[in-house]
C-alpha atoms as a PDB file:
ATOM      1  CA  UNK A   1      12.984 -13.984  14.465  1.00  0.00           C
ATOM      2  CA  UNK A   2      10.550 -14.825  11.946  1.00  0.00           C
ATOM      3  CA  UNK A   3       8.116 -15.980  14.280  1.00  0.00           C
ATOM      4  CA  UNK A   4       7.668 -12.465  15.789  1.00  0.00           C
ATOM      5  CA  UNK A   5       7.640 -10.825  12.563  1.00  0.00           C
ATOM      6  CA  UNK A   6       4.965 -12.573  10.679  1.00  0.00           C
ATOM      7  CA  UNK A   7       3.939 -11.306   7.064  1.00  0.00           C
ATOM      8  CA  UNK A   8       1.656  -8.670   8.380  1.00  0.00           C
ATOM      9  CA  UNK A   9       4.711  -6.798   9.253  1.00  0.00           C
ATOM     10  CA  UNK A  10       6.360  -7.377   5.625  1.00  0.00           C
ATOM     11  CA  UNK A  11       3.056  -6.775   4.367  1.00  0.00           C
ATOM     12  CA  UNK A  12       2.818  -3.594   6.365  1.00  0.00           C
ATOM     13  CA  UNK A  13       5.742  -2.252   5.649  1.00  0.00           C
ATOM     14  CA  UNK A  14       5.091  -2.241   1.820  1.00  0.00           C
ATOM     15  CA  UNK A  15       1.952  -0.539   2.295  1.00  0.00           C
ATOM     16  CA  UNK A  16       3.487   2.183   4.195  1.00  0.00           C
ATOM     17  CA  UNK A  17       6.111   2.525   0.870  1.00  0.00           C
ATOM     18  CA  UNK A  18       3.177   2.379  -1.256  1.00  0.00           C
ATOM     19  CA  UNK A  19       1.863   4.764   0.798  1.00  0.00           C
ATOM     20  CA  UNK A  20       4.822   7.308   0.980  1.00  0.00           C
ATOM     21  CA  UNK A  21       6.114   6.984  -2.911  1.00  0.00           C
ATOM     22  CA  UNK A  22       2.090   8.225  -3.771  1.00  0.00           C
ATOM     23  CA  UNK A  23       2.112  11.330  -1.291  1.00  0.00           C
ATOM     24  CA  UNK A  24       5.233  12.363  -3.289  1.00  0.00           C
ATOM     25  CA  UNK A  25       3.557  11.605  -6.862  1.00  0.00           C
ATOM     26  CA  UNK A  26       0.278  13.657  -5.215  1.00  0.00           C
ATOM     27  CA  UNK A  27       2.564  16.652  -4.051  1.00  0.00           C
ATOM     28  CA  UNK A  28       4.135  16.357  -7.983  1.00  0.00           C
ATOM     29  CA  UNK A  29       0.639  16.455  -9.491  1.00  0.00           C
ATOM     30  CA  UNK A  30      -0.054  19.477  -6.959  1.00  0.00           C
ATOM     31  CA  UNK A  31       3.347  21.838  -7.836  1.00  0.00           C
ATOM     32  CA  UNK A  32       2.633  21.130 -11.491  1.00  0.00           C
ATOM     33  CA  UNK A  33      -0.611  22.673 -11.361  1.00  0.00           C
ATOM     34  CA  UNK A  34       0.254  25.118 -13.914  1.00  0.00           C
ATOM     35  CA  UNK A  35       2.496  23.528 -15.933  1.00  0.00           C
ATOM     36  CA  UNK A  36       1.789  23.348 -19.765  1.00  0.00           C
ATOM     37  CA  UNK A  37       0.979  20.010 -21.069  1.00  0.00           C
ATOM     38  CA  UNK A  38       1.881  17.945 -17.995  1.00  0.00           C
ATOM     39  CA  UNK A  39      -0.760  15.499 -17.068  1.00  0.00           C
ATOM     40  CA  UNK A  40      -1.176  13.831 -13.407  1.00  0.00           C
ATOM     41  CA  UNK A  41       0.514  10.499 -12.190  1.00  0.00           C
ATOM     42  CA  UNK A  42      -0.331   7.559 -10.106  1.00  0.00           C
ATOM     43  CA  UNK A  43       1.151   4.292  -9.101  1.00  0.00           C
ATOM     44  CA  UNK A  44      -0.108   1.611 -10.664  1.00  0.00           C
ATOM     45  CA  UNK A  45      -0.318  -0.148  -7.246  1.00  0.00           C
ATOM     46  CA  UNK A  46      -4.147  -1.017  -6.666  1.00  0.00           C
ATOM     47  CA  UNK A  47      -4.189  -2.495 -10.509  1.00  0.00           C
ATOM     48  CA  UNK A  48      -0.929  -4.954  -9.639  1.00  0.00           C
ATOM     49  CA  UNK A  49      -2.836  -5.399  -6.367  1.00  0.00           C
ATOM     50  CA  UNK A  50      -6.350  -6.437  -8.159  1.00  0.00           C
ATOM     51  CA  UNK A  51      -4.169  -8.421 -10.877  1.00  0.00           C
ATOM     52  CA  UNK A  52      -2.547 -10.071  -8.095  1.00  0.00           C
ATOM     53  CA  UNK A  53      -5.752 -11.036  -6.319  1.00  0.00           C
ATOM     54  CA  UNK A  54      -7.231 -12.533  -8.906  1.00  0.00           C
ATOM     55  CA  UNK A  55      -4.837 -13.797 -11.311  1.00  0.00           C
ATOM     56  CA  UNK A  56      -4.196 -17.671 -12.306  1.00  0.00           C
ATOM     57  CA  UNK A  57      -3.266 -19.293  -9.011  1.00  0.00           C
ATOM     58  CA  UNK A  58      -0.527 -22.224  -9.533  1.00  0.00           C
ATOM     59  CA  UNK A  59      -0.634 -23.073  -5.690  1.00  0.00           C
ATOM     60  CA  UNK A  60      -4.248 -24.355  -4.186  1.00  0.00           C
ATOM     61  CA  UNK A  61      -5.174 -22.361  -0.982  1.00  0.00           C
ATOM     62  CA  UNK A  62      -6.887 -22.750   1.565  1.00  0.00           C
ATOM     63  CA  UNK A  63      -9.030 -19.803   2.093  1.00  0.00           C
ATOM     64  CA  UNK A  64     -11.259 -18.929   5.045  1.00  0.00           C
ATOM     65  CA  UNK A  65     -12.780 -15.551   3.335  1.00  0.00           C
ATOM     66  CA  UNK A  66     -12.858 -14.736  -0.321  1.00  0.00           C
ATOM     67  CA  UNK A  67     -11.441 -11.287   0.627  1.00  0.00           C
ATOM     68  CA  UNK A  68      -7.960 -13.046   1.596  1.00  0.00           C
ATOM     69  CA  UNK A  69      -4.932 -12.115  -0.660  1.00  0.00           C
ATOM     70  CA  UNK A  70      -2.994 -15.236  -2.793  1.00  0.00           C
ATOM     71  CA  UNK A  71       0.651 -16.492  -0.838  1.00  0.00           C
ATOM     72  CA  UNK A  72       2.604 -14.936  -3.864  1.00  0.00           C
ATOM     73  CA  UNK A  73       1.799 -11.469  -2.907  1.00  0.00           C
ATOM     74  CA  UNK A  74       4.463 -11.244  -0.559  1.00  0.00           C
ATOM     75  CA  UNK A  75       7.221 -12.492  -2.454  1.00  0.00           C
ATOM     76  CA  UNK A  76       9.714  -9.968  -3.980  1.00  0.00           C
ATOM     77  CA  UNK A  77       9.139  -8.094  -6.752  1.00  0.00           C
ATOM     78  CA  UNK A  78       5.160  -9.374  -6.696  1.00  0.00           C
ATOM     79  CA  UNK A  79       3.711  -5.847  -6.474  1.00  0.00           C
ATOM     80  CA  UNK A  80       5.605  -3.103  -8.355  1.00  0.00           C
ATOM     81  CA  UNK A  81       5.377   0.257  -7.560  1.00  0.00           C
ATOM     82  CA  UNK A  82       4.940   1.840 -11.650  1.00  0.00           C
ATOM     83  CA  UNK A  83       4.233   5.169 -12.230  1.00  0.00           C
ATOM     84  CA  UNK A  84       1.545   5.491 -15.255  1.00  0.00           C
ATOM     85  CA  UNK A  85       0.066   8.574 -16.313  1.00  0.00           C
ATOM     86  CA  UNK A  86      -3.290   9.344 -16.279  1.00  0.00           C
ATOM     87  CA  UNK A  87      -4.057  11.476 -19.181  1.00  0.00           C
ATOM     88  CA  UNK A  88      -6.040  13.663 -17.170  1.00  0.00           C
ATOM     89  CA  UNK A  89      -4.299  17.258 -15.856  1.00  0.00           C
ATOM     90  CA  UNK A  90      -4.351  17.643 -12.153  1.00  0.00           C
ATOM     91  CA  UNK A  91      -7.337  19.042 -10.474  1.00  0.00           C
ATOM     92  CA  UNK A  92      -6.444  20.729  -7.052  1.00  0.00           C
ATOM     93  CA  UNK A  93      -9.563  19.652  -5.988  1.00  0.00           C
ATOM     94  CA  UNK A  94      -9.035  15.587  -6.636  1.00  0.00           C
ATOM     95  CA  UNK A  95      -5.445  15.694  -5.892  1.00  0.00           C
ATOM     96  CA  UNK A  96      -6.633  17.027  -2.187  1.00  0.00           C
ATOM     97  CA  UNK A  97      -8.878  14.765  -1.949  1.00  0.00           C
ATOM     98  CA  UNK A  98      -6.209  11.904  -2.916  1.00  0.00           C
ATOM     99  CA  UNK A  99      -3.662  13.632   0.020  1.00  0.00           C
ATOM    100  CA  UNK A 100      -6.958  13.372   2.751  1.00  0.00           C
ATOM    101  CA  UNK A 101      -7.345   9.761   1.434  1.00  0.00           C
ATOM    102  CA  UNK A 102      -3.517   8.888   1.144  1.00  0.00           C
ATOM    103  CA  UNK A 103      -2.911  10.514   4.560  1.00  0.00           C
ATOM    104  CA  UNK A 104      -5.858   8.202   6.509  1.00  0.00           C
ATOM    105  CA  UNK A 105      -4.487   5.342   5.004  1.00  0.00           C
ATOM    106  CA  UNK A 106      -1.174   5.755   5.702  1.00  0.00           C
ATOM    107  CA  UNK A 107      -1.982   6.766   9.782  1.00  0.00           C
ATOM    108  CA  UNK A 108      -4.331   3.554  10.076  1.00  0.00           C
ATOM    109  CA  UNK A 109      -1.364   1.342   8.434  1.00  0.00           C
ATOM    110  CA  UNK A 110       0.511   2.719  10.875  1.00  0.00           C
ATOM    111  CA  UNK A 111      -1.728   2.153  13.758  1.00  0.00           C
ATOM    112  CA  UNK A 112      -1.854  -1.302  12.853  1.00  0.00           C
ATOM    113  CA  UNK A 113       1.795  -1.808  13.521  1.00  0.00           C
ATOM    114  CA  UNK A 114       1.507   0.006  16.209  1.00  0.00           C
ATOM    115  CA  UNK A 115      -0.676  -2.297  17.728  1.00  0.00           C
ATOM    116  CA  UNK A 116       0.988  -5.166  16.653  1.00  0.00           C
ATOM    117  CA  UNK A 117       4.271  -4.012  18.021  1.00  0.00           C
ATOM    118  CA  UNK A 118       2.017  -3.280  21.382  1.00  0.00           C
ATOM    119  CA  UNK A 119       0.322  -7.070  21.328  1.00  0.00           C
ATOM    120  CA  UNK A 120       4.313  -8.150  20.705  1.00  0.00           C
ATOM    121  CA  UNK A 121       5.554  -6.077  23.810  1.00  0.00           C
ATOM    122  CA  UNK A 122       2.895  -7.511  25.987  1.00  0.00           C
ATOM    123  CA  UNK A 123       3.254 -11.423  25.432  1.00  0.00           C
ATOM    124  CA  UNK A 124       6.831 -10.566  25.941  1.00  0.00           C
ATOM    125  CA  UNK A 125       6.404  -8.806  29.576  1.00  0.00           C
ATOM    126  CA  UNK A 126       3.558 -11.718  30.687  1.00  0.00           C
ATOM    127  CA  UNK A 127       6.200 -14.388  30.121  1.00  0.00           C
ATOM    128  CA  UNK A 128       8.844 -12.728  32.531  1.00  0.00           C
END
């Protein structure tokens, strides 16, 4: 089984909860518009990501492109999903902007499954 279901799909499928757990923080900053003294919230996601990327590396890779994300980022509890504040209120106007953005994102990560799950289906019906 874990020969059809590679680390893109694990990978994948975090991005898609990454994805989901920020349109809920986005529709929070958005209903507390006009709340006194509340200031907007983000996951901390893309800094654990960058951190990740380019942190101390205890296991030599091979690399083909420098783009390419370290073996470690997959295992559990690598990437946490922490919810900082940003000190900032909420601007309708940015936290639109970060549901247009959130909402692209999520449909392409899901296109990309979709196509996997597609390639998957057809090297299974070619070797009937």
């Amino acid at each position: 089984m874990e020969a059809l279901f590679n680390k893109t799909f694990q990978f994948l499928s975090k991005v898609l909860d990454y994805r989901s757990e920020r349109h809920k923080l986005i529709t929070t900053n958005v209903a507390n518009l006009e709340t006194p003294d509340y200031t907007a919230r983000e996951l901390a996601f893309p800094e654990e990501l960058r951190r990740a990327a380019g942190g101390s590396r205890k296991l030599a890779l091979a690399k083909t492109h420098d783009g390419h994300l370290p073996a470690d980022i997959m295992k559990p509890g690598a990437i946490s999903h922490k919810i900082v504040s940003t000190g900032e209120r909420p601007d309708i106007d940015k936290e639109m902007m970060n549901v247009a953005e959130n909402n692209l994102m999520f449909n392409m990560t899901v296109e990309l499954l979709a196509r996997k799950f597609r390639g998957l289906n057809n090297a299974l019906k070619e070797t009937r």
